[in-house]
N, C-alpha and C. Protein backbone atom coordinates (compact mmCIF):
# COMPACT_ATOMS: atom_id res chain seq x y z
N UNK A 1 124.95 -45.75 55.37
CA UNK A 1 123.79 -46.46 55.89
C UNK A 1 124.16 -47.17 57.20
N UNK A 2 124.82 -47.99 57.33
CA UNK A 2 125.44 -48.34 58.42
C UNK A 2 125.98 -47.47 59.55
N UNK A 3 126.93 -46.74 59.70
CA UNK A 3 127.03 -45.53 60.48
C UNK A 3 125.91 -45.32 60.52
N UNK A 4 124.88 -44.68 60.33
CA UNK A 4 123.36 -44.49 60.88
C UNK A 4 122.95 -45.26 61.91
N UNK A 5 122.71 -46.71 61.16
CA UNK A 5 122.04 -47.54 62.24
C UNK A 5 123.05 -47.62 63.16
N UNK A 6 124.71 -47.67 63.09
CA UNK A 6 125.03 -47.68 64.62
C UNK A 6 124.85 -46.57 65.32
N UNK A 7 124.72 -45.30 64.75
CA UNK A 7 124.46 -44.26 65.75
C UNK A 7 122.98 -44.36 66.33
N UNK A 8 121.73 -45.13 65.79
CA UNK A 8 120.58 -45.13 66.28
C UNK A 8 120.89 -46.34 67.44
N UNK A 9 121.44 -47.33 67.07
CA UNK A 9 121.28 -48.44 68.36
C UNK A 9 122.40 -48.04 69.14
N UNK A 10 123.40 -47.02 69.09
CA UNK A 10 123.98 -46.34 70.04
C UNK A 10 123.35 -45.32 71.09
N UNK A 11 122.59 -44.44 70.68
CA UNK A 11 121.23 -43.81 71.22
C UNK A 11 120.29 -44.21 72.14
N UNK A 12 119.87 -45.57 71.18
CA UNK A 12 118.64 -46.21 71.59
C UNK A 12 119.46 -47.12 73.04
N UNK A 13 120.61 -47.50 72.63
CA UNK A 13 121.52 -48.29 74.22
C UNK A 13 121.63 -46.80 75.31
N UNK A 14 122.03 -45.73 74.79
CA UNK A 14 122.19 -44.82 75.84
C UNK A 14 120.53 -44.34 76.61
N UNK A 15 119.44 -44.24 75.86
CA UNK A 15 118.35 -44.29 76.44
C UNK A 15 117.86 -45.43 77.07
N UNK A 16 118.16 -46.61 77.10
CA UNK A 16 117.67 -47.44 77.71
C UNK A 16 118.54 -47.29 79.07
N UNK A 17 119.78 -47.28 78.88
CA UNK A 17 120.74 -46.83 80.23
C UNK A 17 120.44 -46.30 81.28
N UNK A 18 120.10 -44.90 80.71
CA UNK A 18 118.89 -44.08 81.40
C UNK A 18 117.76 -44.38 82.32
N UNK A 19 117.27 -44.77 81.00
CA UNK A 19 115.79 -45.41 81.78
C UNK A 19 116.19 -46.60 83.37
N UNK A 20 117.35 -47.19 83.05
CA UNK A 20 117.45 -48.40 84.00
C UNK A 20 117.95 -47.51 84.99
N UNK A 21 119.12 -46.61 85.02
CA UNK A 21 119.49 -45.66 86.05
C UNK A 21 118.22 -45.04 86.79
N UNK A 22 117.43 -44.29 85.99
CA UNK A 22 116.52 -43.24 86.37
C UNK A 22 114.74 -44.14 86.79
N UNK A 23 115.08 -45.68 87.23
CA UNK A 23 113.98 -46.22 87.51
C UNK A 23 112.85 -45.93 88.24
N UNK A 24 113.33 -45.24 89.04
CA UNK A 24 112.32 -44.52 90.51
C UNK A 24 111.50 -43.57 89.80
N UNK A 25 111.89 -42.62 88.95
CA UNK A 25 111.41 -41.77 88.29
C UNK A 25 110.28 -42.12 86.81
N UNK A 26 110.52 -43.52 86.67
CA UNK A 26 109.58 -43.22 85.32
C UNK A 26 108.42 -44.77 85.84
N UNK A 27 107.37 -44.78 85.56
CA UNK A 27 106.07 -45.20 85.30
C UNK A 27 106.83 -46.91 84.67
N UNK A 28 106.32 -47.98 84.99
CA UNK A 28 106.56 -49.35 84.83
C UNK A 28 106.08 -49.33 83.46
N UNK A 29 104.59 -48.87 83.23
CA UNK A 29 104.20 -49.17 82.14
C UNK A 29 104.59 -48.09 80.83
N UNK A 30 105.70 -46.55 81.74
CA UNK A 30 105.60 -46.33 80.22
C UNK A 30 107.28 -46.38 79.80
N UNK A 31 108.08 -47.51 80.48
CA UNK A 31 109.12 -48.23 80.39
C UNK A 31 108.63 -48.77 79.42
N UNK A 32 108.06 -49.92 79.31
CA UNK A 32 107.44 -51.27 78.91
C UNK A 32 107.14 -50.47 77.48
N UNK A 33 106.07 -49.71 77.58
CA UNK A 33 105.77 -48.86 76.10
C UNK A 33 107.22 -48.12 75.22
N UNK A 34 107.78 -48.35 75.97
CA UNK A 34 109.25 -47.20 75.67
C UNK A 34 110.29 -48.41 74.87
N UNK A 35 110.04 -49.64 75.33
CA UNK A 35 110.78 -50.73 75.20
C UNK A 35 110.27 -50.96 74.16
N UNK A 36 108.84 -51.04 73.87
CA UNK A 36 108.24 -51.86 72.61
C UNK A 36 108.66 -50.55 71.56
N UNK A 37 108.42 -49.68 71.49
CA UNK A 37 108.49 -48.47 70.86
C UNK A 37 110.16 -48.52 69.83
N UNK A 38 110.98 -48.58 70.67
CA UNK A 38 112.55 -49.31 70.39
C UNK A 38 112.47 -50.45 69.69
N UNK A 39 111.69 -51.34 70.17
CA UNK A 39 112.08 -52.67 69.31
C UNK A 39 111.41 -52.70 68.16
N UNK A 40 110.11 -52.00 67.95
CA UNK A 40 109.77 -51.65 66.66
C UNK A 40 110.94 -50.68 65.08
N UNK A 41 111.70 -49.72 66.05
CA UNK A 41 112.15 -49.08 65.43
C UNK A 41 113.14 -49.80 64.72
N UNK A 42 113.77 -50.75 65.84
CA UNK A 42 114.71 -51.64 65.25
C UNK A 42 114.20 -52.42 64.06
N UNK A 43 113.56 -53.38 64.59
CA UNK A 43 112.83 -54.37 63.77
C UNK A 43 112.35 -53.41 62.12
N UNK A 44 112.07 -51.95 61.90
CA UNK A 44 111.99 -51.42 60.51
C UNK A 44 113.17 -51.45 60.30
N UNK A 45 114.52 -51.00 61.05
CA UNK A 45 115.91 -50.69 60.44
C UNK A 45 116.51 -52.22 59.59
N UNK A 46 116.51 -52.97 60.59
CA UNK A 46 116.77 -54.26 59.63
C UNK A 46 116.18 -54.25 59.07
N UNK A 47 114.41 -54.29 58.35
CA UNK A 47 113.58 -54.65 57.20
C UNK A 47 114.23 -53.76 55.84
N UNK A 48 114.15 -52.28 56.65
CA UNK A 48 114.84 -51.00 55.36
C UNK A 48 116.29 -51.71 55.22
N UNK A 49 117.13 -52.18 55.97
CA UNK A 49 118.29 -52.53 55.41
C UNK A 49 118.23 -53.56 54.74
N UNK A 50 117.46 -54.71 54.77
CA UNK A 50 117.27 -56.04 53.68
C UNK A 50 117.12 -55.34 53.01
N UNK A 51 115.68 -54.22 52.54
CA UNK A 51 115.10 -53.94 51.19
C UNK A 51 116.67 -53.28 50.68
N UNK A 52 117.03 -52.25 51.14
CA UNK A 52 117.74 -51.77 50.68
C UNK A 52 119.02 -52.54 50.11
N UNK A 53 119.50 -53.34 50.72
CA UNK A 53 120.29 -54.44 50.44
C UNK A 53 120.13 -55.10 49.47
N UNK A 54 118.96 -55.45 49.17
CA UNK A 54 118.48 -56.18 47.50
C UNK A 54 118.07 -55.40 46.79
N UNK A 55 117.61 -54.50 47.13
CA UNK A 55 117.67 -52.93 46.31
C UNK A 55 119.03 -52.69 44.83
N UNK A 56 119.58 -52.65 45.79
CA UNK A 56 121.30 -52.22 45.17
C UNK A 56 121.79 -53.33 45.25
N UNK A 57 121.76 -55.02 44.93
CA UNK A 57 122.35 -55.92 43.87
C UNK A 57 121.32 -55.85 42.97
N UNK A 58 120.21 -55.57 42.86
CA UNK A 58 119.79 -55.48 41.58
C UNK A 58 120.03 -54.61 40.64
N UNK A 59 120.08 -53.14 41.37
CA UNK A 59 120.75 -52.38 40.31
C UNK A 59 121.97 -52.85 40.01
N UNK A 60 122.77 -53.33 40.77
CA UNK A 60 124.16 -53.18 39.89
C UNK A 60 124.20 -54.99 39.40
N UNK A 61 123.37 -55.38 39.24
CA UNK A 61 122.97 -56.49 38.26
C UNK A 61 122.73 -56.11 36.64
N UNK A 62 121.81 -54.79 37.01
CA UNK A 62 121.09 -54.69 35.65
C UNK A 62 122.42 -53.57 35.13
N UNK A 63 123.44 -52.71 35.82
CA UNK A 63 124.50 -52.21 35.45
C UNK A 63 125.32 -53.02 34.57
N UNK A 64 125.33 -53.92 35.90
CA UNK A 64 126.53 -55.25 34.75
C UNK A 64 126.02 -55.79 33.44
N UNK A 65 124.60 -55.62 33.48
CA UNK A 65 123.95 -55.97 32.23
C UNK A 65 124.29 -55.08 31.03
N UNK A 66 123.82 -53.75 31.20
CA UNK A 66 124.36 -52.82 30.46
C UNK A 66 125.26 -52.67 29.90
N UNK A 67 126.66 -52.93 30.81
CA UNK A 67 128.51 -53.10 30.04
C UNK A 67 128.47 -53.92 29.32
N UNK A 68 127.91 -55.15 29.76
CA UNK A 68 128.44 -56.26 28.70
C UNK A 68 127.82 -55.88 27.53
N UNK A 69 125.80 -55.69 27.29
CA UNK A 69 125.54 -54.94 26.50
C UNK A 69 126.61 -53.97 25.89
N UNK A 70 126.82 -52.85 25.94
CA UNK A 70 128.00 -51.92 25.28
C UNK A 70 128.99 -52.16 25.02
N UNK A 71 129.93 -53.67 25.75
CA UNK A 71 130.70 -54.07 25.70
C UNK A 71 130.60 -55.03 23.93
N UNK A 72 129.51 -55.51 23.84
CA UNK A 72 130.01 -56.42 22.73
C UNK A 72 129.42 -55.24 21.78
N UNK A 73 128.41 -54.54 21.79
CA UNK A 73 128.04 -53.38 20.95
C UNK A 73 129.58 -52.64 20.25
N UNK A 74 130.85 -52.55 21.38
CA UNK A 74 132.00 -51.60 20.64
C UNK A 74 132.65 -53.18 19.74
N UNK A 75 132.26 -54.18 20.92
CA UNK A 75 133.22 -55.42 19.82
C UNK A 75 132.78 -55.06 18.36
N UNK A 76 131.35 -55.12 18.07
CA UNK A 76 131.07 -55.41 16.33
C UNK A 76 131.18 -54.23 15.99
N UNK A 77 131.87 -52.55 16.75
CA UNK A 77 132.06 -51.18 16.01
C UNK A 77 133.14 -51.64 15.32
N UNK A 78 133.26 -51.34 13.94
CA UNK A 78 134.07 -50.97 13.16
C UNK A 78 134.93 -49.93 12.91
């Protein structure tokens, strides 16, 4: 998951690069649109990485739940 998002904000830094090099060539306003467009994308990657982030301590909450469950289940096997 990580490797991902750095390869997207690695991308997203090499296109903006671009864009600042190649200024003469592109439209003010569809910079500006190009910029917001990016910061949206970002702004989901952190949201998907919180969710995902509390995602998976809960599962492995309700995991740990489970062992101890099975855990005292073999204590009272005979």
């Amino acid at each position: 998951m990580e490797t991902i998002l750095i390869l997207l904000i690695t991308l997203i830094v090499l296109g903006y690069r671009s864009l600042k090099k190649n200024r003469h060539k592109i439209i003010r306003g569809g910079k500006r649109a190009f910029l917001k467009v990016i910061s949206i994308i970002l702004a989901t990657f952190l949201v998907l990485s919180v969710l995902m982030t509390e995602f998976l301590e809960y599962m492995l909450k309700r995991i740990g739940e489970k062992e101890q469950k099975l855990k005292t289940l073999d204590k009272y096997d005979l």
